[in-house]
Protein backbone atom coordinates (compact mmCIF):
# COMPACT_ATOMS: atom_id res chain seq x y z
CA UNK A 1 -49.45 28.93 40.90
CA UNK A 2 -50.34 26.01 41.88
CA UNK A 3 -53.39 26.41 44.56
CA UNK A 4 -55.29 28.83 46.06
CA UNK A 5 -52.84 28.49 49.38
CA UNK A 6 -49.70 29.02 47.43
CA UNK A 7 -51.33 32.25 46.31
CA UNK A 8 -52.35 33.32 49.69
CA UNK A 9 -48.71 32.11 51.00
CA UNK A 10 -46.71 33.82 48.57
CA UNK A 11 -49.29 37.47 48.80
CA UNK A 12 -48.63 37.40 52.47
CA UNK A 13 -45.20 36.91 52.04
CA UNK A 14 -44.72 40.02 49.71
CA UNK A 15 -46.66 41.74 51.76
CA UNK A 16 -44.98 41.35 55.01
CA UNK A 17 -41.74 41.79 53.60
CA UNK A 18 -41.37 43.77 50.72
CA UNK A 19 -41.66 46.77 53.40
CA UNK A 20 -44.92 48.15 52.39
CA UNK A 21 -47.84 48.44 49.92
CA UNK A 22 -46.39 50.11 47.32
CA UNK A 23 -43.79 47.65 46.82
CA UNK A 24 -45.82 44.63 46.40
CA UNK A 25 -47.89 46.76 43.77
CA UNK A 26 -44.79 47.36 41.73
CA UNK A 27 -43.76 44.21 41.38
CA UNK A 28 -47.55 43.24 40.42
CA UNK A 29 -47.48 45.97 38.35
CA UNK A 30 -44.37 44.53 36.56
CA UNK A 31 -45.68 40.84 36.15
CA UNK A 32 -48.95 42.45 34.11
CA UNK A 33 -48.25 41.43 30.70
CA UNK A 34 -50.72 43.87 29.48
CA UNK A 35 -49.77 46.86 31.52
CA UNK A 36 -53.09 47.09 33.94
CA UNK A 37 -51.46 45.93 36.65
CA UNK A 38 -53.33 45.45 39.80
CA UNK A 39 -55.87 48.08 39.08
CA UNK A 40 -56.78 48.11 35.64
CA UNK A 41 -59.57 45.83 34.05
CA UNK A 42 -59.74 46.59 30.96
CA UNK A 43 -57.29 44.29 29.29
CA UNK A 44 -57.46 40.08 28.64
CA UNK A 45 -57.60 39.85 32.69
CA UNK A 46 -61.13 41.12 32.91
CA UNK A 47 -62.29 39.69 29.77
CA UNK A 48 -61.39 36.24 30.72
CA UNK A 49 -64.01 36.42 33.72
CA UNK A 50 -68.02 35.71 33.03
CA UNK A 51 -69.22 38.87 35.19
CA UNK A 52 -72.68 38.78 33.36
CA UNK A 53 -74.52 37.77 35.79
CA UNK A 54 -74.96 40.94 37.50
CA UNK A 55 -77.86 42.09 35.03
CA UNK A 56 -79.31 39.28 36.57
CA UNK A 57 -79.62 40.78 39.91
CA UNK A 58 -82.83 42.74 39.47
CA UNK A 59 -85.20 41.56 41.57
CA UNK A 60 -86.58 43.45 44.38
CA UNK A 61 -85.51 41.27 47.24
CA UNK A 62 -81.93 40.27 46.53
CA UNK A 63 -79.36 38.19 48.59
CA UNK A 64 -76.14 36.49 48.48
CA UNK A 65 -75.15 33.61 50.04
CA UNK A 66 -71.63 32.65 50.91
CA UNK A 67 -70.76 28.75 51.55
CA UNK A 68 -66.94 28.49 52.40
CA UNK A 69 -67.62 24.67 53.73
CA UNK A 70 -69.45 21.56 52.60
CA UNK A 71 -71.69 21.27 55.78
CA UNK A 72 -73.67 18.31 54.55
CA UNK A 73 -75.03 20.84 51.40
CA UNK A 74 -76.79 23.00 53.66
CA UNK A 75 -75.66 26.23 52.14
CA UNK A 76 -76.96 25.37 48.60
CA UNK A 77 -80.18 23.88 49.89
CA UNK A 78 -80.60 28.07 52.34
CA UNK A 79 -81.00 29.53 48.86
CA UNK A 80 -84.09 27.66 47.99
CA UNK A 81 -85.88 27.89 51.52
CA UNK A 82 -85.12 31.38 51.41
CA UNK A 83 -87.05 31.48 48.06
CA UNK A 84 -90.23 29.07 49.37
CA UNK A 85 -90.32 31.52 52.81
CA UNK A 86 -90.49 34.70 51.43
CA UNK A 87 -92.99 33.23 48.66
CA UNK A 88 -95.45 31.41 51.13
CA UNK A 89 -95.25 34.20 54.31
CA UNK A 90 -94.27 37.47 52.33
CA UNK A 91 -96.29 36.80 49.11
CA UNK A 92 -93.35 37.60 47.18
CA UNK A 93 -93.25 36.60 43.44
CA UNK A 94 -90.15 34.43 42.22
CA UNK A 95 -89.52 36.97 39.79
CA UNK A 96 -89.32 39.61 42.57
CA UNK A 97 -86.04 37.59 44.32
CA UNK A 98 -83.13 37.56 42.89
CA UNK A 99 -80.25 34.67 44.59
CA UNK A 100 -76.77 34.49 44.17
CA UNK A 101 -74.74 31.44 45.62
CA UNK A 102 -70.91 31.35 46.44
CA UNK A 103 -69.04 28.57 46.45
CA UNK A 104 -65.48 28.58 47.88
CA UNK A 105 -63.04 27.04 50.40
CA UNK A 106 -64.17 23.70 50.51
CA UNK A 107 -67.52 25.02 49.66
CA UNK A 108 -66.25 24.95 46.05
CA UNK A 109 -66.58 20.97 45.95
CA UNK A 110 -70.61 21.48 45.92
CA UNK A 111 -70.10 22.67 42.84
CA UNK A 112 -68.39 19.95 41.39
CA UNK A 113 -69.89 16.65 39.43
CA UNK A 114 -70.36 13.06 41.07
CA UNK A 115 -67.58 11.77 38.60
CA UNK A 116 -64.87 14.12 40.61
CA UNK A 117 -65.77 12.46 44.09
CA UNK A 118 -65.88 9.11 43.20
CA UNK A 119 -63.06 9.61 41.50
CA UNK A 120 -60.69 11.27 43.84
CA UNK A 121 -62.45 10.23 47.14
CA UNK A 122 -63.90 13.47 48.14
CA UNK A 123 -66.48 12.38 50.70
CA UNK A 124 -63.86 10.83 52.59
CA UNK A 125 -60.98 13.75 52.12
CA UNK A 126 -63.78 16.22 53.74
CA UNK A 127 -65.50 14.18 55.84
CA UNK A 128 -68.58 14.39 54.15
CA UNK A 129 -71.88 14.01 55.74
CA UNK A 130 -75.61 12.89 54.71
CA UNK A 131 -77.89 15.84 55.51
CA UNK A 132 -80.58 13.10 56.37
CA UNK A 133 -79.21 10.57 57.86
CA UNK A 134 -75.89 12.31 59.30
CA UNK A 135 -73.83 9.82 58.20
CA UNK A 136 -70.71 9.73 56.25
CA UNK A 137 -70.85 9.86 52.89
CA UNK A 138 -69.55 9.71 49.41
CA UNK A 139 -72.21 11.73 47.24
CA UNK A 140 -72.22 15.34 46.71
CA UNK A 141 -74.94 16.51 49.02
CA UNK A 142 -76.08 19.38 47.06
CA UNK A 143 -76.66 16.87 44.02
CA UNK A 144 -78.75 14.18 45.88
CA UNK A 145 -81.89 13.08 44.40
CA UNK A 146 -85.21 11.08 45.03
CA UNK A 147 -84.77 8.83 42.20
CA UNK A 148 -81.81 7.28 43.70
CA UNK A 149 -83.16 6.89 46.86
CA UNK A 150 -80.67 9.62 48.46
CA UNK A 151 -83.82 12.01 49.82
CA UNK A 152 -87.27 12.06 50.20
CA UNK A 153 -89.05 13.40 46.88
CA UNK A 154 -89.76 17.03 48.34
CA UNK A 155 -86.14 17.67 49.17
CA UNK A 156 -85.42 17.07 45.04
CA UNK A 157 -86.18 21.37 44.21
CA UNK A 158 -83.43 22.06 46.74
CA UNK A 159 -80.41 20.20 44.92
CA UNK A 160 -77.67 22.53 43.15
CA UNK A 161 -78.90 22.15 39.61
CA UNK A 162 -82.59 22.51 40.59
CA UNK A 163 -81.99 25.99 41.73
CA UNK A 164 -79.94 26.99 38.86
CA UNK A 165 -82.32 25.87 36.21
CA UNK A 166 -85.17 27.73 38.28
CA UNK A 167 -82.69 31.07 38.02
CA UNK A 168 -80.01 31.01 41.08
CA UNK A 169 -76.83 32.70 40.38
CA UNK A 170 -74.42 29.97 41.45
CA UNK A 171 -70.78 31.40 41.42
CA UNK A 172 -67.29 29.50 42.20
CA UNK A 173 -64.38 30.07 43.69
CA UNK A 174 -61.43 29.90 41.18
CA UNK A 175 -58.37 30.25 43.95
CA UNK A 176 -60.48 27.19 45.69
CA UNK A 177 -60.79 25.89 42.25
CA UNK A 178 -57.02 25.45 41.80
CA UNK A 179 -56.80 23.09 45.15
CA UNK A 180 -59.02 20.93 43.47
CA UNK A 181 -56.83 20.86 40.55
CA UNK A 182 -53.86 19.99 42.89
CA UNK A 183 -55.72 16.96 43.72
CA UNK A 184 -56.05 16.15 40.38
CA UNK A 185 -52.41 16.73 39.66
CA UNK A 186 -51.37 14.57 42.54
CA UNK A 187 -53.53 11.79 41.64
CA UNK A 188 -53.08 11.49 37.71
CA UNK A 189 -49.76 12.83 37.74
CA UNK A 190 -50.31 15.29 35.09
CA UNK A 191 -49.25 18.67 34.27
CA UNK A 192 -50.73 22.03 36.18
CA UNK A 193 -52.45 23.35 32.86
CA UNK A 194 -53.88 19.28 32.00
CA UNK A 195 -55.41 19.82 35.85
CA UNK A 196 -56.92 22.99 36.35
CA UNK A 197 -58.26 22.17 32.75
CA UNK A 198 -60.05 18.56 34.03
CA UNK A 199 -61.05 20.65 37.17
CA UNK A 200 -62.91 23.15 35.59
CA UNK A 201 -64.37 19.81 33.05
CA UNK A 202 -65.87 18.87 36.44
CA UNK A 203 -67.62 22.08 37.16
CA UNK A 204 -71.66 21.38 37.42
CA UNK A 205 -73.12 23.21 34.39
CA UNK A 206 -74.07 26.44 34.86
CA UNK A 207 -71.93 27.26 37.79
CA UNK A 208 -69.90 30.29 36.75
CA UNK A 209 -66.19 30.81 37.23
CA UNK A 210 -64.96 34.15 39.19
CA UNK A 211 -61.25 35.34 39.70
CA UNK A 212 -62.21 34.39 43.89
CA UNK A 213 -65.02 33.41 45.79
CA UNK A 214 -64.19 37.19 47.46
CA UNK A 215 -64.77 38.88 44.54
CA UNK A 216 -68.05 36.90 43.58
CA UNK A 217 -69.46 37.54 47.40
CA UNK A 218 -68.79 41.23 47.33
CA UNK A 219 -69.36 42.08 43.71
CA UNK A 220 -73.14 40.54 44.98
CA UNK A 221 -73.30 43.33 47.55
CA UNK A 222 -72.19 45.67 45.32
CA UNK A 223 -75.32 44.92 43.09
CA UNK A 224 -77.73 45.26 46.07
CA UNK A 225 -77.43 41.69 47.68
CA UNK A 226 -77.80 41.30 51.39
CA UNK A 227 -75.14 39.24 52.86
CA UNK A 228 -75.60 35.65 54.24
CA UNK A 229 -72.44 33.30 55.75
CA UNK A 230 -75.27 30.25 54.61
CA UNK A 231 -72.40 27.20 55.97
């Protein structure tokens, strides 16, 4: 499929009509080309996923936070400031917190590279907005940086990459993922597979890929994250 909405479209569809649960399973069940279906995970399906990270979760103060919309990069920048407060008024070491960072919806374009919103407008497609100055604008504000004049030099530990190279989980959204490969579909007129291919090219390094930005949020909790809607 071709997006993220399709997928939601067509699921709500079979659910509604295919008269109940059972149904939709069967015929999810049938699609499987390796026979587990909608409940087994122990075929290609679940080795295609990166689900590593959760040995990663070990410190003793761990939370997750979930950033379903751009919001000027505020989300991304929560994770650090969580990190500095408990540090500075709880004493706690950085190896004692443990951070894992969802990006989906339109979050999921905070985790993408400068190259895919100059090149397909993306400031201006979701209205964008400086975190400083409040104005509109065409830079991913969870990548801005000092040395282009974008922030002041003390904001530069809170960008996207900062936080992953200092240990942040940072997971994305591959449903969300897929709209971002319809825009690239649209705009190069290319196949689906050439698309969601560049799309994931465009992924910041050392984001991580999960089957939904659902799973990624909840498989957090699961591993002893508290829960944070951070945008």
């Amino acid at each position: 499929m071709s997006s993220r909405r399709a997928f939601i479209e067509q699921f709500a569809v079979g659910s509604l009509f295919a008269g109940a649960m059972p149904s939709l399973v069967d015929q999810l069940r049938a699609s499987d080309p390796v026979g587990d279906g909608l409940f087994g995970t122990t075929g290609s399906a679940a080795e295609a996923w990166d689900v590593s990270w959760v040995s990663r979760v070990n410190g003793k103060y761990k939370a997750v936070f979930d950033v379903p919309e751009v919001d000027s990069g505020y989300g991304v920048w929560r994770v650090s400031i969580w990190q500095k407060q408990y540090n500075e008024v709880l004493g706690v070491k950085p190896d004692q917190l443990s951070a894992v960072l969802v990006l989906r919806h339109n979050g999921i374009a905070l985790a993408m590279q400068q190259a895919f919103w100059d090149k397909y407008a993306i400031g201006k497609k979701l209205k964008a907005t400086h975190p400083v100055t409040e104005q509109p604008t065409d830079r991913n504000p969870a990548m801005l940086a000092s040395s282009r004049n974008e922030v002041p030099a003390d904001m530069d530990p809170l960008a996207l990459d900062k936080a992953i190279g200092r240990g942040v989980i940072a997971l994305a959204c591959d449903l969300a993922l897929q709209d971002s490969a319809a825009t690239i579909q649209k705009a190069d007129n290319v196949s689906p597979e050439a698309a969601y291919a560049a799309a994931k090219g465009y992924l910041i390094p050392g984001v991580i890929l999960q089957p939904s930005g659902v799973f990624a949020a909840l498989r957090a909790q699961h591993a002893g994250c508290a829960y944070l809607r951070a945008s």
